[in-house]
Protein backbone atom coordinates (compact mmCIF):
# COMPACT_ATOMS: atom_id res chain seq x y z
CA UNK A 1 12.39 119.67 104.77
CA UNK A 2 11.77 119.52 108.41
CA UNK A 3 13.58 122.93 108.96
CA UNK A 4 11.64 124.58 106.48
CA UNK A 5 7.96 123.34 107.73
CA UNK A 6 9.78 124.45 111.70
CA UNK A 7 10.07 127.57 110.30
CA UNK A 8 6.77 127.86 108.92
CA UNK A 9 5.14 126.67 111.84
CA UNK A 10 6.84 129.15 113.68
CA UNK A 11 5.60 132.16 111.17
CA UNK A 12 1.68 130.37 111.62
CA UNK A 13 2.11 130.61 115.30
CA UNK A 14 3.23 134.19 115.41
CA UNK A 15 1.65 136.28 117.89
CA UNK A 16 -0.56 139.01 115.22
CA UNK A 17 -1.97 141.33 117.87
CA UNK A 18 2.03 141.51 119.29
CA UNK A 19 2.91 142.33 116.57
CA UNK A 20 0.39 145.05 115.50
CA UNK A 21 1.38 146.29 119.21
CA UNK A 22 4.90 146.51 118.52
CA UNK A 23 4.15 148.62 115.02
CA UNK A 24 1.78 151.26 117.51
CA UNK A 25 4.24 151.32 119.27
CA UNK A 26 7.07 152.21 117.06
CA UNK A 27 4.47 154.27 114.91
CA UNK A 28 5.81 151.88 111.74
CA UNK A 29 4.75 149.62 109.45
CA UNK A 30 8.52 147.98 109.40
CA UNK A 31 7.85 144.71 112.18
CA UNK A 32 4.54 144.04 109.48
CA UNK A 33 6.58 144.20 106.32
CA UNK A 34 9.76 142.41 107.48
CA UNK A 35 6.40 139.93 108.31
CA UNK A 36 5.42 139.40 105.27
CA UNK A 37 8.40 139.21 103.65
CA UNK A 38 9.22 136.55 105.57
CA UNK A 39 5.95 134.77 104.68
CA UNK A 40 5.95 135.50 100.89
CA UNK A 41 9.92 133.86 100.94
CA UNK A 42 9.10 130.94 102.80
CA UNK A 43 5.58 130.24 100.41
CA UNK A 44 7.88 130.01 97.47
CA UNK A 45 10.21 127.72 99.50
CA UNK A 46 7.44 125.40 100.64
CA UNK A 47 5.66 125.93 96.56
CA UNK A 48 9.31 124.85 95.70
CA UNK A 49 9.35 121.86 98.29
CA UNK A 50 5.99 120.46 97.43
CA UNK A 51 6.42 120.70 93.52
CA UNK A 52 10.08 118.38 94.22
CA UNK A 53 8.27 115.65 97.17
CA UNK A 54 5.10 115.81 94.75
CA UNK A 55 7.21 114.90 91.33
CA UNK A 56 9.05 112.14 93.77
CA UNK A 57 5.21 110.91 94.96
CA UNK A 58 4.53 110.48 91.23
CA UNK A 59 7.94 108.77 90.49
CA UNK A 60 7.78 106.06 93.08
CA UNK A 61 4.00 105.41 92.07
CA UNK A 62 5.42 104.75 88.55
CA UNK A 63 7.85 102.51 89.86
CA UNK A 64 6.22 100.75 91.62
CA UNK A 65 3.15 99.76 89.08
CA UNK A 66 5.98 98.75 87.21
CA UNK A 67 7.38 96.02 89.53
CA UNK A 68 3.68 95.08 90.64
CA UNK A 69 3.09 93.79 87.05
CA UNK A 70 6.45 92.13 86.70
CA UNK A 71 5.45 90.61 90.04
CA UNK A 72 2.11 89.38 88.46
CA UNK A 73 4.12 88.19 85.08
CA UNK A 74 7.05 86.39 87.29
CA UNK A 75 3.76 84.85 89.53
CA UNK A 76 2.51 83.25 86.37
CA UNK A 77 5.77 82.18 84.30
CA UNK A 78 6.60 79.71 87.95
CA UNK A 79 3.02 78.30 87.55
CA UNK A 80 3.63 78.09 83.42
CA UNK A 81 6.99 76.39 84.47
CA UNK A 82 5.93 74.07 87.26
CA UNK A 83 3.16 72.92 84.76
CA UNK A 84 5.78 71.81 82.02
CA UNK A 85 8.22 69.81 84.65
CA UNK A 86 11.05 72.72 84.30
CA UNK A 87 11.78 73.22 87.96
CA UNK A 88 15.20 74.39 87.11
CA UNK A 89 13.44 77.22 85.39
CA UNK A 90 10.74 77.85 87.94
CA UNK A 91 13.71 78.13 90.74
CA UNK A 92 15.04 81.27 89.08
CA UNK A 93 12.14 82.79 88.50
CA UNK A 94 10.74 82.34 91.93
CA UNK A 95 13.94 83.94 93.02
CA UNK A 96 13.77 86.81 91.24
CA UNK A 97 10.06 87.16 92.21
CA UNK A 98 11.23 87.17 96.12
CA UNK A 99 13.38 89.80 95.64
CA UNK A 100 10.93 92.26 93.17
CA UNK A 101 8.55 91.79 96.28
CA UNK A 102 10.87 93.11 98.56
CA UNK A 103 11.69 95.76 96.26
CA UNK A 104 7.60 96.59 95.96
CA UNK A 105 7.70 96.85 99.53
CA UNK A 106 10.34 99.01 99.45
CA UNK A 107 8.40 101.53 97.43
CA UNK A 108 5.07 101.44 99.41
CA UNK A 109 7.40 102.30 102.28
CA UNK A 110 9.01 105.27 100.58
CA UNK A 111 5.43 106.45 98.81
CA UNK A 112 3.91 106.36 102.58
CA UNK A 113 6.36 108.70 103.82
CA UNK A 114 7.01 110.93 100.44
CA UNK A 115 2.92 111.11 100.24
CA UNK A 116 2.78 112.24 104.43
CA UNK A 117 5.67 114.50 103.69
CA UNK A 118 3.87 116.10 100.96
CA UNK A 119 0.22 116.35 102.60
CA UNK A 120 2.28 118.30 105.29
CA UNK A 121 3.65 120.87 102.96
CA UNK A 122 0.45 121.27 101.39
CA UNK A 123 -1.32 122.02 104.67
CA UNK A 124 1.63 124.23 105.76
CA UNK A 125 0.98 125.82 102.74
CA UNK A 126 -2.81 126.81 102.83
CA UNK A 127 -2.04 127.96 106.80
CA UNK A 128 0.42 130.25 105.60
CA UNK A 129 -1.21 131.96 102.49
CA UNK A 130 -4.40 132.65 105.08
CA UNK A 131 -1.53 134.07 107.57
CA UNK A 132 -0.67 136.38 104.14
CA UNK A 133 -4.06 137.61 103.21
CA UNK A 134 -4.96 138.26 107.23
CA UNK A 135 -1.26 140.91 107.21
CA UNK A 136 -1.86 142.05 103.87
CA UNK A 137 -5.56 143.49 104.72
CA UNK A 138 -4.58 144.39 108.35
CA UNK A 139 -1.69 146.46 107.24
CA UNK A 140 -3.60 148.73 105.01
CA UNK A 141 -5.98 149.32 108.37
CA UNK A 142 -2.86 149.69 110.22
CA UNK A 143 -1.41 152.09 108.14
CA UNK A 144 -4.44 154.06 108.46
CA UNK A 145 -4.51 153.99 112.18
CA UNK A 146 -0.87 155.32 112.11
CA UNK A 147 -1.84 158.12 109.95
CA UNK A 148 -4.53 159.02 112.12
CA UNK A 149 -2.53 158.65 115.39
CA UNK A 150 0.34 160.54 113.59
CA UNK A 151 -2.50 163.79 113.09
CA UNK A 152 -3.63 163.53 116.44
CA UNK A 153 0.34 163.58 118.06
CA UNK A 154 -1.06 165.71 121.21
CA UNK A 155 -3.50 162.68 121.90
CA UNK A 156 -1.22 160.00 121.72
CA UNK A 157 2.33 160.81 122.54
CA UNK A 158 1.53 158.51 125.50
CA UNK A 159 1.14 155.49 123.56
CA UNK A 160 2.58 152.33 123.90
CA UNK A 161 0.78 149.50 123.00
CA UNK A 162 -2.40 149.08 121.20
CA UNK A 163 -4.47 148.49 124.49
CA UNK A 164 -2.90 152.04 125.65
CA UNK A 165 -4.53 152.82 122.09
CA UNK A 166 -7.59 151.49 122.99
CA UNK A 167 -8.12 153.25 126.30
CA UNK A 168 -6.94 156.61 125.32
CA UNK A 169 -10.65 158.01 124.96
CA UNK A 170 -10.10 158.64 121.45
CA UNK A 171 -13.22 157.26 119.50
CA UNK A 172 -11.84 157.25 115.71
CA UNK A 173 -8.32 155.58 116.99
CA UNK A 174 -10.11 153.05 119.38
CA UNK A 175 -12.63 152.33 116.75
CA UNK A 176 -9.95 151.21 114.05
CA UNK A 177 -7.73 149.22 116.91
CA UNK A 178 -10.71 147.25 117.78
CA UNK A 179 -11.55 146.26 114.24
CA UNK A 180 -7.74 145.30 113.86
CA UNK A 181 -8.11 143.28 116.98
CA UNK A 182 -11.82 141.64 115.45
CA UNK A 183 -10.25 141.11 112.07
CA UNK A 184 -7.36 139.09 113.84
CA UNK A 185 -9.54 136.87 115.78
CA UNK A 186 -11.87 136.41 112.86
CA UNK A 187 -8.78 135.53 110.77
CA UNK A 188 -7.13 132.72 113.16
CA UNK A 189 -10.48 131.19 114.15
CA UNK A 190 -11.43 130.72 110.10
CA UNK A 191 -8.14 129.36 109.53
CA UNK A 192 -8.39 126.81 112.42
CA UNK A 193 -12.30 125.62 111.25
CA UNK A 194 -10.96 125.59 107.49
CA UNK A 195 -8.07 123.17 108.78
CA UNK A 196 -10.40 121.12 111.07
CA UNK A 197 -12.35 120.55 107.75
CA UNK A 198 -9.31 119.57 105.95
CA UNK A 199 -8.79 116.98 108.22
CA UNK A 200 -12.25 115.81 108.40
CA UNK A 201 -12.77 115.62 104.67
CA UNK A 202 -9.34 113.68 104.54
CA UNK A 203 -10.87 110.90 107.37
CA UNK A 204 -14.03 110.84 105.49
CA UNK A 205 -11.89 109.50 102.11
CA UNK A 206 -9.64 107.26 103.93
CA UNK A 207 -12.90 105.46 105.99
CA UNK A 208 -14.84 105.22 102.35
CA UNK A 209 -11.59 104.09 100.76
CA UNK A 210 -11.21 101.38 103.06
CA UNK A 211 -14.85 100.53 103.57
CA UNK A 212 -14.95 99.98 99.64
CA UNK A 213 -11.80 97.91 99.66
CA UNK A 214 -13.26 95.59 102.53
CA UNK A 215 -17.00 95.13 100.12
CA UNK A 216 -14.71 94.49 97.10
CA UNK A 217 -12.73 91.67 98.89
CA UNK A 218 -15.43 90.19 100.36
CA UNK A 219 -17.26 90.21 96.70
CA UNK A 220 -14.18 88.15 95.12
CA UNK A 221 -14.18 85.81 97.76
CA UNK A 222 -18.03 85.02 97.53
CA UNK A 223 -17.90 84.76 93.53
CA UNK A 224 -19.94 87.96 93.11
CA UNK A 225 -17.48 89.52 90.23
């Protein structure tokens, strides 16, 4: 799991405008498309990973309301048999209500880490489809800059990179490699303030959820439900 969100981090990261460079460069498409067939693998890998940590998330939740209420039910049978003298009785079951605790705390534990795990793929996996929609609608602009370029040979045999591109003093090719360039930025930056938002949203619950859990406590204790 932690090779496949490496990788994807490392596909988020990539450097776009090197990239669109490196395709000017070469006059093809090929370093785009090897791209996003990279991206389009790994999406199904990480769709793949978060379906099999999210079925696990809902497993260990099952098992472990199970094992909460046979806490509750063991809780009450030692009162019910410390109330009729049977201490014997009350022993065992007080033993075997130790060890269901542990094992309840053994399943927060594991639904902690399966539910982190799984809030990472899903965030890895937003990042990445925005990386895929960004190449997608950059390539069809790029392939139309290459077409261009390619009628236009005696005006840019000299190119190199896309800021050779930009300075060649061609109006139609410079006008196309700035949009790609604006489109890029526009992209990231989006991507960044829709992940910022994630995050902020995600706070937000987490502060209410507590905040309501701290009211509902102090209610109980003050006789107020």
């Amino acid at each position: 799991m932690a090779s496949l969100l490496e990788k994807v981090s490392t596909l988020i990261s990539a450097n776009l405008h090197y990239m669109v460079d490196q395709a000017l460069k070469s006059n093809s498409l090929a370093v785009i498309d090897q791209y996003i067939r990279q991206v389009e693998d790994h999406l199904a890998d990480l769709e793949d990973a978060a379906a099999t940590v999210g079925g696990e998330v809902k497993s260990i939740k099952r098992r472990l309301d199970d094992h909460e209420h046979r806490l509750q039910e063991l809780d009450r049978a030692i009162d019910a048999f410390l109330r009729e003298g049977n201490e014997s009785a009350a022993l065992a079951a007080q033993s075997r209500f130790n060890s269901t605790q542990r094992l309840v705390e053994t399943y927060k534990e594991q639904l902690k880490r399966q539910e982190s795990e799984f809030q990472k793929l899903l965030d890895a996996k937003v990042k990445l489809e925005a990386r895929l929609a960004t190449m997608k609608q950059e390539r069809e602009e790029l392939q139309a800059l290459l077409e261009l370029a390619k009628s236009k040979e005696t005006t840019v045999k000299a190119m190199k990179s896309l800021d050779d591109l930009m300075g060649s003093g061609d109006s139609d090719i410079r006008h196309i490699a700035e949009s790609i360039y604006a489109r890029l930025d526009k992209a990231s930056t989006a991507s960044e303030m829709r992940a910022a938002s994630l995050d902020e949203q995600m706070d937000q619950v987490l502060e209410r959820s507590a905040l309501n859990a701290q009211l509902a406590e102090r209610k109980k204790r003050l006789g107020l439900e």
